[in-house]
Protein backbone atom coordinates (compact mmCIF):
# COMPACT_ATOMS: atom_id res chain seq x y z
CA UNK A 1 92.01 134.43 92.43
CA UNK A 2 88.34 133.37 91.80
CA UNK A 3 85.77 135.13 93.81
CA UNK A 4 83.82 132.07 96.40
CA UNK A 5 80.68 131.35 96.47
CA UNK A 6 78.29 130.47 99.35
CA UNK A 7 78.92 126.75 98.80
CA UNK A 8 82.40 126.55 99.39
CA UNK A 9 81.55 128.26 103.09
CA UNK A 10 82.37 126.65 105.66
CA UNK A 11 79.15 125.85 108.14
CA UNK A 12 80.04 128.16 110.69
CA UNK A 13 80.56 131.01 108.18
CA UNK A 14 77.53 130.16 107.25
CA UNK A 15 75.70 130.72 110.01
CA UNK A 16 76.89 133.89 110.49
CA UNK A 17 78.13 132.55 114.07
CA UNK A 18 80.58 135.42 115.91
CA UNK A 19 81.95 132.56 117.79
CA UNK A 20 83.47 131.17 115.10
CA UNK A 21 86.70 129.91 115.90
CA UNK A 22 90.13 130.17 114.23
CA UNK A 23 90.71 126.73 113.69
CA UNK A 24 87.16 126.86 111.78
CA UNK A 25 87.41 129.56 109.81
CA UNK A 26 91.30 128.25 108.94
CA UNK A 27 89.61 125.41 107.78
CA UNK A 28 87.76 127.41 105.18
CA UNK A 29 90.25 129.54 104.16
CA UNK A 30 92.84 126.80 103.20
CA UNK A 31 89.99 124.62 101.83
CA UNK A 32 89.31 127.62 99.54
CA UNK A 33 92.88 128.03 98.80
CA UNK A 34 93.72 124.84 97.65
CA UNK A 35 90.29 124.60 94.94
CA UNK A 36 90.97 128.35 93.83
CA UNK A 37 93.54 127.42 91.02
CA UNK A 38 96.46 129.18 92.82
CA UNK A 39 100.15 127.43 93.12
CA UNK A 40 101.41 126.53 96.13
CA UNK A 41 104.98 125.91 95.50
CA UNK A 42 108.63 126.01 97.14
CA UNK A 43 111.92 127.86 96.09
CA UNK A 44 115.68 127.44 96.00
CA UNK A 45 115.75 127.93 99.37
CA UNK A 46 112.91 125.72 100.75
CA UNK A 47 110.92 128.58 101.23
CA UNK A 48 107.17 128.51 100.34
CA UNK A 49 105.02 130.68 97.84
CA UNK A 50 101.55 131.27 96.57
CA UNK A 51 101.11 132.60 92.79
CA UNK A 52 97.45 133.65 93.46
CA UNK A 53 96.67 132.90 89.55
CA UNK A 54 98.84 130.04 88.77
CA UNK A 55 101.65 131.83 87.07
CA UNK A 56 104.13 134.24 87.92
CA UNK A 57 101.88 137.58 87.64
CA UNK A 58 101.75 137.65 91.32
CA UNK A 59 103.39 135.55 93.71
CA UNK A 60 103.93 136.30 97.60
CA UNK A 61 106.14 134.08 100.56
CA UNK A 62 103.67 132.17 102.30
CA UNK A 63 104.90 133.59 105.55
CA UNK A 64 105.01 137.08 104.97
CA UNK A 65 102.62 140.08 105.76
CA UNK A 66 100.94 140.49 102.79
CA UNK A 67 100.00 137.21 102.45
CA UNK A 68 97.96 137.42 106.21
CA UNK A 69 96.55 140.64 104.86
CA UNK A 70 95.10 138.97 101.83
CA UNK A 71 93.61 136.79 104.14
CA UNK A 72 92.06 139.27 106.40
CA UNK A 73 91.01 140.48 103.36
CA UNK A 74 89.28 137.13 101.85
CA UNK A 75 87.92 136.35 105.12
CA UNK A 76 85.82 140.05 105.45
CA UNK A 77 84.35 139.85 101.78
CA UNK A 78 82.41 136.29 103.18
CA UNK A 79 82.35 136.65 106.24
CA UNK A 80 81.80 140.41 107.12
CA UNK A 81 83.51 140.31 109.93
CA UNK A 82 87.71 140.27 111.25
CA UNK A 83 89.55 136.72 110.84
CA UNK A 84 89.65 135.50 114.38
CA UNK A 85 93.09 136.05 116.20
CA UNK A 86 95.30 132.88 115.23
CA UNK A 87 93.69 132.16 111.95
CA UNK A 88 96.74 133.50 110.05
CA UNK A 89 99.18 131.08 111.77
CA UNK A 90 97.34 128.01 111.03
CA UNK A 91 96.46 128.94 107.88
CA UNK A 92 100.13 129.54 106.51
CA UNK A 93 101.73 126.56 108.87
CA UNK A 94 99.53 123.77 106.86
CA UNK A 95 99.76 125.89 103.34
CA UNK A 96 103.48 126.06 104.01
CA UNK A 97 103.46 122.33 104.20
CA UNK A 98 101.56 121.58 101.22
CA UNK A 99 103.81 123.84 99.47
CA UNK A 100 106.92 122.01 100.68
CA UNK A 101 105.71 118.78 100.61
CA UNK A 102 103.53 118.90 97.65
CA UNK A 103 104.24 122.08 95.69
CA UNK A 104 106.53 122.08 92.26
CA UNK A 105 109.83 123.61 93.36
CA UNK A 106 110.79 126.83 91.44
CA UNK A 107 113.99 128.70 90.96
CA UNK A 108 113.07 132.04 92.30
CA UNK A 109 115.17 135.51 90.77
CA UNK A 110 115.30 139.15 91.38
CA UNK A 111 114.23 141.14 88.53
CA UNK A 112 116.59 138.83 85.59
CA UNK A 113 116.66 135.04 84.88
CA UNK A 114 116.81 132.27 82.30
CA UNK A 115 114.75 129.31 81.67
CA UNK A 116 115.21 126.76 78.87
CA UNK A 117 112.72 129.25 77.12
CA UNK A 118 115.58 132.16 76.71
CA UNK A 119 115.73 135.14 78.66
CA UNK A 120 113.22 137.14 81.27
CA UNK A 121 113.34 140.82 82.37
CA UNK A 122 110.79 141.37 85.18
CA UNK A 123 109.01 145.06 85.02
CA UNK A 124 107.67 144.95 88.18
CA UNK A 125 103.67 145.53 86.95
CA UNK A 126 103.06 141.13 86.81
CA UNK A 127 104.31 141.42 83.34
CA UNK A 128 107.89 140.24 82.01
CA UNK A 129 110.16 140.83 78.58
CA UNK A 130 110.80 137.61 77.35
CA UNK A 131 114.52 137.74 74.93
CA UNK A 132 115.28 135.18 72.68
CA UNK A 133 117.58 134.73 69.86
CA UNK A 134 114.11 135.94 67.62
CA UNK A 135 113.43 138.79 69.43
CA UNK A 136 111.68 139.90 72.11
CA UNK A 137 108.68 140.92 73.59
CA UNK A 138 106.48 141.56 76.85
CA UNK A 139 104.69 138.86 78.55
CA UNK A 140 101.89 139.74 80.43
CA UNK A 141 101.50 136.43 82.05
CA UNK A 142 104.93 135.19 82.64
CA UNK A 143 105.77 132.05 84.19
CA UNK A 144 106.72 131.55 87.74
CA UNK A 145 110.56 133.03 87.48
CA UNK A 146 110.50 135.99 89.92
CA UNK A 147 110.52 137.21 93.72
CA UNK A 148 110.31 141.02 94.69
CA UNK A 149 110.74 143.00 97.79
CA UNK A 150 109.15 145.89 98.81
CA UNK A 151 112.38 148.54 97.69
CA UNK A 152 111.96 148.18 93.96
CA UNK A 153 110.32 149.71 91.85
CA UNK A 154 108.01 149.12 88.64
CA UNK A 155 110.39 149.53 85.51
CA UNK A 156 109.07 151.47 82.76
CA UNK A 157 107.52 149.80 79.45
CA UNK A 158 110.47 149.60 76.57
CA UNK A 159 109.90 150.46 73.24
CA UNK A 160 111.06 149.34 69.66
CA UNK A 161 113.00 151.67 67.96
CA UNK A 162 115.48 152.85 70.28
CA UNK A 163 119.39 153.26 69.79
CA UNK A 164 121.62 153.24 72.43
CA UNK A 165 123.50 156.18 71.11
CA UNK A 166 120.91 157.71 73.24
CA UNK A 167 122.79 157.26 75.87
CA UNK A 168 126.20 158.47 75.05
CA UNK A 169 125.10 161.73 76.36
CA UNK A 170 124.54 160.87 79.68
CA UNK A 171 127.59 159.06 80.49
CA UNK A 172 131.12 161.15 81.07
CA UNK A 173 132.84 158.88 78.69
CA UNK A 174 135.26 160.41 76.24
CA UNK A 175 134.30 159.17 72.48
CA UNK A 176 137.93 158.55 71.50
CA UNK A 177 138.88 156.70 75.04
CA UNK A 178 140.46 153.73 73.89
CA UNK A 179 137.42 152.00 73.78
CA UNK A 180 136.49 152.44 77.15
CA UNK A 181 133.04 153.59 76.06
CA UNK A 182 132.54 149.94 73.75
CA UNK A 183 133.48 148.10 77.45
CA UNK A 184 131.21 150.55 79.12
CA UNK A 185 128.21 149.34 76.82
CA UNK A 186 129.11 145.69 76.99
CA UNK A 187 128.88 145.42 80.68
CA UNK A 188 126.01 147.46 80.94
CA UNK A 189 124.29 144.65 78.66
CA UNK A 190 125.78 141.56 80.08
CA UNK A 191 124.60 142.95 83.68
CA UNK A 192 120.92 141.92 82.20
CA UNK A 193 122.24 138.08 81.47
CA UNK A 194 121.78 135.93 84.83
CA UNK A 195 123.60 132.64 85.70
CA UNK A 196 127.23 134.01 84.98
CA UNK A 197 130.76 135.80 86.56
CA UNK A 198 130.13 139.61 86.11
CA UNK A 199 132.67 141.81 86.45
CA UNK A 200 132.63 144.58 89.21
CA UNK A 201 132.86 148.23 87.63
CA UNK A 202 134.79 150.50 89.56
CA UNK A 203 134.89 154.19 88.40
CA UNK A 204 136.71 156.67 89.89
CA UNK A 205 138.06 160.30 89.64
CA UNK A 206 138.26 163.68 90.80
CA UNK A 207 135.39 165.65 92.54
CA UNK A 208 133.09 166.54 89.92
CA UNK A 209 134.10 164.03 87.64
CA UNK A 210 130.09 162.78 87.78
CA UNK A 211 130.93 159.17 89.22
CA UNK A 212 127.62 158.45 90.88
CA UNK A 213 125.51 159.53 87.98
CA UNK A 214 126.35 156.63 85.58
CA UNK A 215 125.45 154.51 88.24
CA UNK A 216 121.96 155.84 88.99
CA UNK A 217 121.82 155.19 85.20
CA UNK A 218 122.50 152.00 85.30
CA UNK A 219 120.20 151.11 88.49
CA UNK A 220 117.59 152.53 86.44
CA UNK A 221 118.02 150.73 83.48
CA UNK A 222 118.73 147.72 85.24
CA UNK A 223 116.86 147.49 88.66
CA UNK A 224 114.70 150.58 89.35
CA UNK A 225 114.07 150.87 93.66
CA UNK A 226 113.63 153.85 95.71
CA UNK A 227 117.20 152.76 97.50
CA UNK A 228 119.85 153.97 94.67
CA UNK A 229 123.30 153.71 95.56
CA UNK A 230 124.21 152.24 99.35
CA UNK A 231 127.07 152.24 102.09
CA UNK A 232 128.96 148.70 101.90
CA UNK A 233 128.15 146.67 104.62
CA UNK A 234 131.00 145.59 107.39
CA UNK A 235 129.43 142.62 107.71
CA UNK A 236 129.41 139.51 105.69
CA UNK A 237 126.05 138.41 106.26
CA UNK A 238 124.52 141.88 106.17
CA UNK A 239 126.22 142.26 102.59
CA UNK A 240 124.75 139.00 101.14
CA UNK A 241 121.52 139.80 102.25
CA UNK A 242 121.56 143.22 100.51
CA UNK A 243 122.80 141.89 97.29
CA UNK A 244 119.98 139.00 97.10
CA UNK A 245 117.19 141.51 97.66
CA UNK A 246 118.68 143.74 94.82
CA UNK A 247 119.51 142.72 90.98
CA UNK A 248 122.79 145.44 90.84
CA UNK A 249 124.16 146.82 93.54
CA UNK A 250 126.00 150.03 93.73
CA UNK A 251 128.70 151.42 96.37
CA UNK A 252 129.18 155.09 96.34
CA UNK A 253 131.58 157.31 97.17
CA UNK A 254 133.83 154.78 99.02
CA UNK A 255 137.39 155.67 99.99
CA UNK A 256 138.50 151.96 101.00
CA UNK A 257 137.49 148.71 101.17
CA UNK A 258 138.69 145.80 104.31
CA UNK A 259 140.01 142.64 103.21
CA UNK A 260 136.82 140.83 104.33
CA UNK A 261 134.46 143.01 102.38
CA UNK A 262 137.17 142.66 99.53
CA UNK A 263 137.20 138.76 99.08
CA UNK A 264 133.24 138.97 99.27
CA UNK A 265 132.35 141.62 96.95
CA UNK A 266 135.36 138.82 94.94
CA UNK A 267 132.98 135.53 95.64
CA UNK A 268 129.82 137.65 94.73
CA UNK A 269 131.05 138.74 91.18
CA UNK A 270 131.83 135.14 89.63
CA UNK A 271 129.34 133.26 92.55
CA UNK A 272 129.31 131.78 95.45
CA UNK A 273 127.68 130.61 98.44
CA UNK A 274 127.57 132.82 101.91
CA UNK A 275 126.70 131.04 104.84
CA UNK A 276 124.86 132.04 107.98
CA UNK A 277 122.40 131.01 110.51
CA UNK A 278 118.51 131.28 109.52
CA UNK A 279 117.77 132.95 113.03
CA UNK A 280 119.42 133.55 116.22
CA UNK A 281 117.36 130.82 117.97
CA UNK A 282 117.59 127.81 115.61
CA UNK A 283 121.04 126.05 114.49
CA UNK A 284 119.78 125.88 110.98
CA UNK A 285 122.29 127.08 108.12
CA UNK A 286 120.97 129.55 105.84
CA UNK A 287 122.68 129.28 102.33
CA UNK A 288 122.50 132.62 100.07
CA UNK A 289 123.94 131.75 96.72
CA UNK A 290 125.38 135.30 95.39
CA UNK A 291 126.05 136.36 91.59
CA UNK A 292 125.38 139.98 90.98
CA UNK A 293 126.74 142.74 88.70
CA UNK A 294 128.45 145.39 91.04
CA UNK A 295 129.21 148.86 90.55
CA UNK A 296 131.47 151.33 92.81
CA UNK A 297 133.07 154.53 92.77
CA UNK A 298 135.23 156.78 94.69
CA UNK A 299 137.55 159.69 94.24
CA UNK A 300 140.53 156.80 94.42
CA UNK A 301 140.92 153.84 93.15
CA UNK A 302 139.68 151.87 95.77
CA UNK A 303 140.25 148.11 94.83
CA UNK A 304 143.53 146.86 96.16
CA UNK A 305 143.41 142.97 96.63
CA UNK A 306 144.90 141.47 93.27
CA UNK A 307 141.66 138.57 93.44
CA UNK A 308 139.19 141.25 93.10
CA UNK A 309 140.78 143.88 90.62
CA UNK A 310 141.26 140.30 88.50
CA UNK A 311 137.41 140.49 88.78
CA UNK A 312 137.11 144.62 87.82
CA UNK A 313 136.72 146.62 85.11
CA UNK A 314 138.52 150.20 85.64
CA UNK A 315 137.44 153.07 84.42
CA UNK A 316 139.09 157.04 85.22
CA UNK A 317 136.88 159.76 84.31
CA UNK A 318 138.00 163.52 84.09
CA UNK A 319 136.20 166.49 85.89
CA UNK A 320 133.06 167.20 83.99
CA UNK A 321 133.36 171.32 82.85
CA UNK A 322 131.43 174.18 83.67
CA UNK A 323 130.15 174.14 79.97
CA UNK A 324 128.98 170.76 80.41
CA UNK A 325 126.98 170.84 83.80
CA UNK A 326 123.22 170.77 83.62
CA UNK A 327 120.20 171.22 86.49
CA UNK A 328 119.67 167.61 88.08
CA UNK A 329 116.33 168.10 87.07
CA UNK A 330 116.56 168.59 83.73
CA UNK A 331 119.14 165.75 82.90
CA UNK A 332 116.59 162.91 84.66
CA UNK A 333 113.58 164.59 83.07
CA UNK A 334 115.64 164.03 79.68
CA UNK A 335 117.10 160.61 80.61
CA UNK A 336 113.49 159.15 81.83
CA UNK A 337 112.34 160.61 78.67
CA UNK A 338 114.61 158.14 76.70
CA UNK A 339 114.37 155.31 79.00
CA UNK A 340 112.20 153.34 77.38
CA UNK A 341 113.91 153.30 74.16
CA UNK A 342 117.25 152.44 75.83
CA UNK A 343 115.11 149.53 77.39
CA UNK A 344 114.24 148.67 73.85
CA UNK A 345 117.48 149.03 72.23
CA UNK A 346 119.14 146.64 74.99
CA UNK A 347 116.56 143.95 74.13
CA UNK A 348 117.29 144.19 70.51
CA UNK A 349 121.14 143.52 71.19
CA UNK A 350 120.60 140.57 73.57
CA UNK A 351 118.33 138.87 70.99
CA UNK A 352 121.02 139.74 68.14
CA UNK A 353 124.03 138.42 70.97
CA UNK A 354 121.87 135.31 71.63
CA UNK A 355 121.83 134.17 68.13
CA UNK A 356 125.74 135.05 67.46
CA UNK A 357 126.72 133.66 71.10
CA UNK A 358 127.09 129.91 69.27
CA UNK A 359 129.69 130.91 67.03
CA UNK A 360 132.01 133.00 69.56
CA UNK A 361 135.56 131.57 70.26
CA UNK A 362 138.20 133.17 71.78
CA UNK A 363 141.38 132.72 70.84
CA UNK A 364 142.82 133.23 74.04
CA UNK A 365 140.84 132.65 77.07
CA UNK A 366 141.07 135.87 80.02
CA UNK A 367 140.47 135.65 83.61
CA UNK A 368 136.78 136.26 83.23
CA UNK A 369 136.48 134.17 80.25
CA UNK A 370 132.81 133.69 80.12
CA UNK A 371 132.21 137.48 80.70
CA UNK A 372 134.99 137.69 77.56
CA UNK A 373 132.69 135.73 75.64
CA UNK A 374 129.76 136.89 75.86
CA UNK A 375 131.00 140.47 75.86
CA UNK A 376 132.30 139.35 72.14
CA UNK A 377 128.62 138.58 71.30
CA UNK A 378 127.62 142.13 72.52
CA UNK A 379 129.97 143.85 70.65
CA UNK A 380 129.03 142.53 67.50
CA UNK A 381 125.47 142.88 68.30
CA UNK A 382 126.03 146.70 68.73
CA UNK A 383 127.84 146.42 65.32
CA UNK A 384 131.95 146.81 66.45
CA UNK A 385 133.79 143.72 66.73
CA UNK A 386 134.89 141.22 68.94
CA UNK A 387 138.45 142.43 68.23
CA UNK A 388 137.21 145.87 69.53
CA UNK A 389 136.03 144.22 72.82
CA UNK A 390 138.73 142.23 73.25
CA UNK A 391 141.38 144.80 72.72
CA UNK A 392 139.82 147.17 75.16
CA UNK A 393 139.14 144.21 77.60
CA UNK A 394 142.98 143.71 77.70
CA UNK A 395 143.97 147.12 77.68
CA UNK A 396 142.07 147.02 80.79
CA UNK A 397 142.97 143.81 82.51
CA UNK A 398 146.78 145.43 81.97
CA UNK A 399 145.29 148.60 83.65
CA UNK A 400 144.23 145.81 86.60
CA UNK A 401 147.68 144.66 86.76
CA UNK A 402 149.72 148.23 86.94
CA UNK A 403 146.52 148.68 89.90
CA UNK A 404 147.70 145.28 91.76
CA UNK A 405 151.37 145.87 91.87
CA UNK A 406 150.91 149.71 92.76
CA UNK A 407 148.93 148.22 95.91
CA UNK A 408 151.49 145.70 96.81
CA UNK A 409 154.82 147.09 98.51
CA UNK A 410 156.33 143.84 98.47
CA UNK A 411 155.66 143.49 94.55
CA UNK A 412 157.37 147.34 94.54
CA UNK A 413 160.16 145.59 96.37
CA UNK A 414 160.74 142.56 94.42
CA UNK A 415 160.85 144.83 91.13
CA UNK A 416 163.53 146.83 92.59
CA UNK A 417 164.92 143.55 93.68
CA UNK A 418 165.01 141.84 90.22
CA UNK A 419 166.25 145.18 88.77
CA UNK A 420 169.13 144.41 89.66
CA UNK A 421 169.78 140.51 88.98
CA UNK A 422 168.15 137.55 87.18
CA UNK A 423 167.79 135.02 90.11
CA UNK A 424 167.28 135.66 93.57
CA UNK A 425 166.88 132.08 96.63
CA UNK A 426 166.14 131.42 99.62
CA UNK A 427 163.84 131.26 102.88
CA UNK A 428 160.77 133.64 103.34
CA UNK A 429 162.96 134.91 106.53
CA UNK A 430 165.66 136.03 104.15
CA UNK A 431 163.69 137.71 101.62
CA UNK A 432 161.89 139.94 104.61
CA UNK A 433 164.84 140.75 105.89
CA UNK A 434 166.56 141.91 102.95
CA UNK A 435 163.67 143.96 101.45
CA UNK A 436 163.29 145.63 104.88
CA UNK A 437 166.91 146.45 104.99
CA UNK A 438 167.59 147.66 101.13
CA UNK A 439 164.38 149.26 100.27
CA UNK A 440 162.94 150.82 103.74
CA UNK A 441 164.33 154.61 102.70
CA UNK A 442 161.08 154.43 100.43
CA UNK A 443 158.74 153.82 102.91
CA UNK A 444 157.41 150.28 101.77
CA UNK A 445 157.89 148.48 105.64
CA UNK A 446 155.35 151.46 107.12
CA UNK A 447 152.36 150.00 104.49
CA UNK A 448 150.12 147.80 106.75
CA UNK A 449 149.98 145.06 104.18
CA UNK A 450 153.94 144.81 104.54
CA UNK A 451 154.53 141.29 106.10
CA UNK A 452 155.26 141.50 109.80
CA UNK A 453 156.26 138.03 109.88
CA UNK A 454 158.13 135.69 107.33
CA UNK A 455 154.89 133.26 106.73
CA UNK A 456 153.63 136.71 105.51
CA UNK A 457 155.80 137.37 102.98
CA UNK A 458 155.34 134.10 101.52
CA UNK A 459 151.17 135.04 101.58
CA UNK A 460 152.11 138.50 100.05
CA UNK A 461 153.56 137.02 97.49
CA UNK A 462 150.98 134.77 96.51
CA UNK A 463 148.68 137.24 96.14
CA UNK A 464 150.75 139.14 93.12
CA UNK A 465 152.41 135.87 91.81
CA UNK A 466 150.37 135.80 88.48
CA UNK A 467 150.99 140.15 88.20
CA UNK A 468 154.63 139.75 88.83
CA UNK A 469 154.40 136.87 85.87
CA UNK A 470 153.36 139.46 83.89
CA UNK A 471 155.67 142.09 83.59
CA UNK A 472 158.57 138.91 83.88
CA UNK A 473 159.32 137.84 87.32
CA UNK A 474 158.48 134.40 88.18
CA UNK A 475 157.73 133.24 91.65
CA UNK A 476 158.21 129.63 92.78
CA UNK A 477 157.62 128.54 96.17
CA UNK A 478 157.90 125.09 97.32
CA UNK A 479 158.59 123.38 100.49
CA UNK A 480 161.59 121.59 101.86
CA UNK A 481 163.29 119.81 104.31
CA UNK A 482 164.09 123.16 106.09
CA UNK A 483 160.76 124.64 105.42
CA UNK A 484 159.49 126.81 102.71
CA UNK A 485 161.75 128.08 99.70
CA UNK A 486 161.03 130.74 96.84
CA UNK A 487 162.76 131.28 93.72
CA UNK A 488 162.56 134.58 92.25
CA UNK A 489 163.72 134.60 88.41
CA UNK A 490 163.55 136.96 86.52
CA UNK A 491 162.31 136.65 82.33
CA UNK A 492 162.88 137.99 78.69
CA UNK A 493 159.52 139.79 79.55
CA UNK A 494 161.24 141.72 82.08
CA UNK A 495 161.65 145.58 81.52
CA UNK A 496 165.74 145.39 82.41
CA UNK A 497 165.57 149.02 84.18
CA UNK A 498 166.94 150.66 87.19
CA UNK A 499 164.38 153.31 86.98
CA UNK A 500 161.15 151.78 88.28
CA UNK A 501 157.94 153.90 88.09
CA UNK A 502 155.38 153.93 90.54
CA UNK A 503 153.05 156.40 91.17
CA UNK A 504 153.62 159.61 93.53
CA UNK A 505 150.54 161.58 95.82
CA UNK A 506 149.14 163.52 92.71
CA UNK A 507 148.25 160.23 90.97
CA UNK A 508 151.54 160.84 88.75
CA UNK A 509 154.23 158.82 87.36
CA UNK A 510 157.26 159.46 88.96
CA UNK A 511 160.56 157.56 89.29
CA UNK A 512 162.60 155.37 91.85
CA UNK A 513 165.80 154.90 91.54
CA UNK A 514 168.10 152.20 92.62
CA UNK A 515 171.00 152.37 93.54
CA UNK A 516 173.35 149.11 93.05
């Protein structure tokens, strides 16, 4: 902003007068304000903004802290003396206004968005890389795309040259693991795209396996803060809070995860609204719309739900071995040492993906088809194929499916059901029952998702209908006369077996067998 000059002060500054009062000097200030070339404008939200210098190098909430300082500030260099007590609220009440009322509304993001210009990467230092299907480059006075918060952190300036071979290294991927490393890569990317369903990554394994490392990784490539990995919230409103102050979000070392926490971390991958009230005096509804890349990791496999693991991307890693343990110290002084290059080398694919995105079909569209697609671009940006990606998509969306039905004792039930006939009829009453009775010497009834109730069972089996399709048992449910009716029947796709594996304590395969 402009410095002022003596004739834009207002009398009683002029004068020098210590009795000047706050509604006087607020006159000034917002007089000054408006004539200093800065944008008052409104977000998303309703919620008002200054960019000091008309575009988005530096842009604070209207009603914030910072923005009163700055005041306090501008009011001592003419003035020489504090702002009056009171001049802050009636300077930011009226600006708020104009900003509302009068101001251009802008979509605010954290750290990634899109415009009809392409792509923009906030670094944090008023500056921005700016990807299209060209190239890219850094944009030291980007438009007004971006909010921040005090946690994060300036991101460090990428470079050209880079290859992200760089990073293989750092990452406990095996090369030859089925390309898991390709889907590893892809996501990574897609995580800097805005505006679409990302998957969650879940990675998980022994003690030692490094789990948390590859996400620090990732926060740093993605959304450097001085908060790195955090606990998941209990609370709805506490978690949508945390994930719109933060680009990607990363839950460590978790060991399970409640239903409700479950079906939000579900709505936040693919995007959705969460609801709550704007304070604790007003009855105003406070709408946060969520979309964020998610990572988490524990020693288990923590995701259960079937609607969230259809959102996941699973990934096992093996204990990392004493030969290939380094100092802490030295493998972040060697990472940050390649950062910007891997910064770089990102940029390059998503300009090469943005110019091949037109031309991607799929053939056959998966749950997170628009993930699917894009991913396709990315691969053969970083020179595999879309085949590649695909292929190791599925192979992992089948990986999501063994996952669901392992969860589920009544899908363990109804396989050992259907081993043993093609059709099965009747009320949700009768199905309970007859599960509980044939099938409680393995333990299934003591799970506490096994349905207490019969309008359970019919819920239960809702929630694995489409991963009992899969390996050839269709559910129907329907109502009648007498109340609600399912059909089990059982399909060509069906592995005709009385030796149905599921897996024991040690994380093993082991067998159950039926007996007729």
């Amino acid at each position: 902003m402009e410095e002022t000059t003596n004739k834009n002060k207002h009398p009683k500054m002029q004068n020098d007068d210590d009795n000047t009062t706050a509604g006087a000097a607020a006159e000034w200030l917002i007089e000054t304000i408006l004539n200093s070339g800065a944008t008052l404008f409104h977000d998303q939200r309703n919620v008002s903004y200054i960019a000091y210098d008309g575009d988005g190098t530096h842009v604070d909430r209207l009603a914030s802290t910072d923005f009163e300082q700055w005041l306090s500030y501008v009011y001592w260099q003419e003035a020489h003396k504090s702002m009056p007590g009171g001049t802050g609220g009636k300077v930011i009440q009226t600006l708020t206004g104009h900003a509302r009322h009068e101001g251009i509304r802008y979509e605010l993001s954290v750290r990634h968005a899109k415009n009809e210009r392409g792509l923009w990467y906030d670094l944090g230092d008023s500056s921005a890389v700016h990807v299209t299907a060209d190239g890219w480059q850094i944009d030291k006075r980007p438009p007004i795309l971006f909010r921040r918060y005090s946690h994060q952190e300036p991101q460090v300036q990428p470079t050209t040259g880079g290859d992200l071979e760089l990073l293989r290294p750092f990452i406990n991927i095996a090369e030859n693991d089925n390309g898991t490393w390709l889907l590893f890569l892809v996501n990574l990317i897609t995580a800097f795209v805005p505006g679409f369903p990302h998957p969650i990554l879940v990675l998980h394994g022994p003690q030692g396996a490094g789990k948390t490392t590859p996400m620090r990784v990732m926060k740093k490539l993605l959304d450097p803060s001085v908060l790195q990995g955090t606990l998941l919230p209990t609370k709805e409103a506490d978690f949508a809070q945390l994930a719109e102050h933060h680009a990607f979000l990363f839950f460590d070392n978790l060991s399970n995860i409640s239903p409700k926490m479950s079906d939000a971390l579900a709505r936040a991958s693919t995007g959705d609204g969460f609801n709550t009230r704007e304070l604790y005096t007003t009855d105003n509804d406070f709408i946060r719309i969520i979309q964020r890349p998610i990572a988490m990791n524990g020693i288990n496999q923590v995701v259960t739900k079937p609607d969230l693991l259809d959102r996941s991307i699973l990934i096992k890693l093996k204990r990392i071995s004493k030969e290939q343990r380094q100092p802490e110290e030295a493998y972040w002084q060697a990472f940050n040492g390649i950062r910007p290059q891997l910064l770089g080398a990102i940029f390059d694919v998503l300009a090469k993906a943005l110019a091949l995105y037109p031309d991607i079909e799929l053939e056959v569209a998966p749950r997170m088809a628009d993930f699917a697609r894009l991913g396709s671009a990315i691969a053969e940006a970083l020179g595999s194929s879309q085949q590649k990606f695909i292929q190791a998509y599925q192979d992992n969306i089948d990986l999501q499916n063994e996952e669901a039905i392992e969860a589920s004792p009544v899908a363990k039930a109804v396989i050992m059901l259907m081993s043993e006939r093609d059709e099965w009829e009747g009320m949700p009453a009768e199905l309970l029952s007859l599960l509980t009775r044939r099938y409680d010497t393995f333990n299934l009834s003591s799970s506490p998702s096994w349905p207490k109730a019969p309008e359970w069972m019919t819920r239960r089996l809702i929630e694995v209908q489409t991963n009992l399709e899969v390996i050839g048992i269709l559910v129907e449910i329907r109502r009648t006369n007498e109340g609600r009716q399912i059909r089990l029947t059982k399909t060509a796709n069906f592995a005709d077996s009385t030796d149905i594996p599921f897996r024991d304590e040690d994380d093993s395969m082991s067998a159950m067998s039926v007996s007729s």
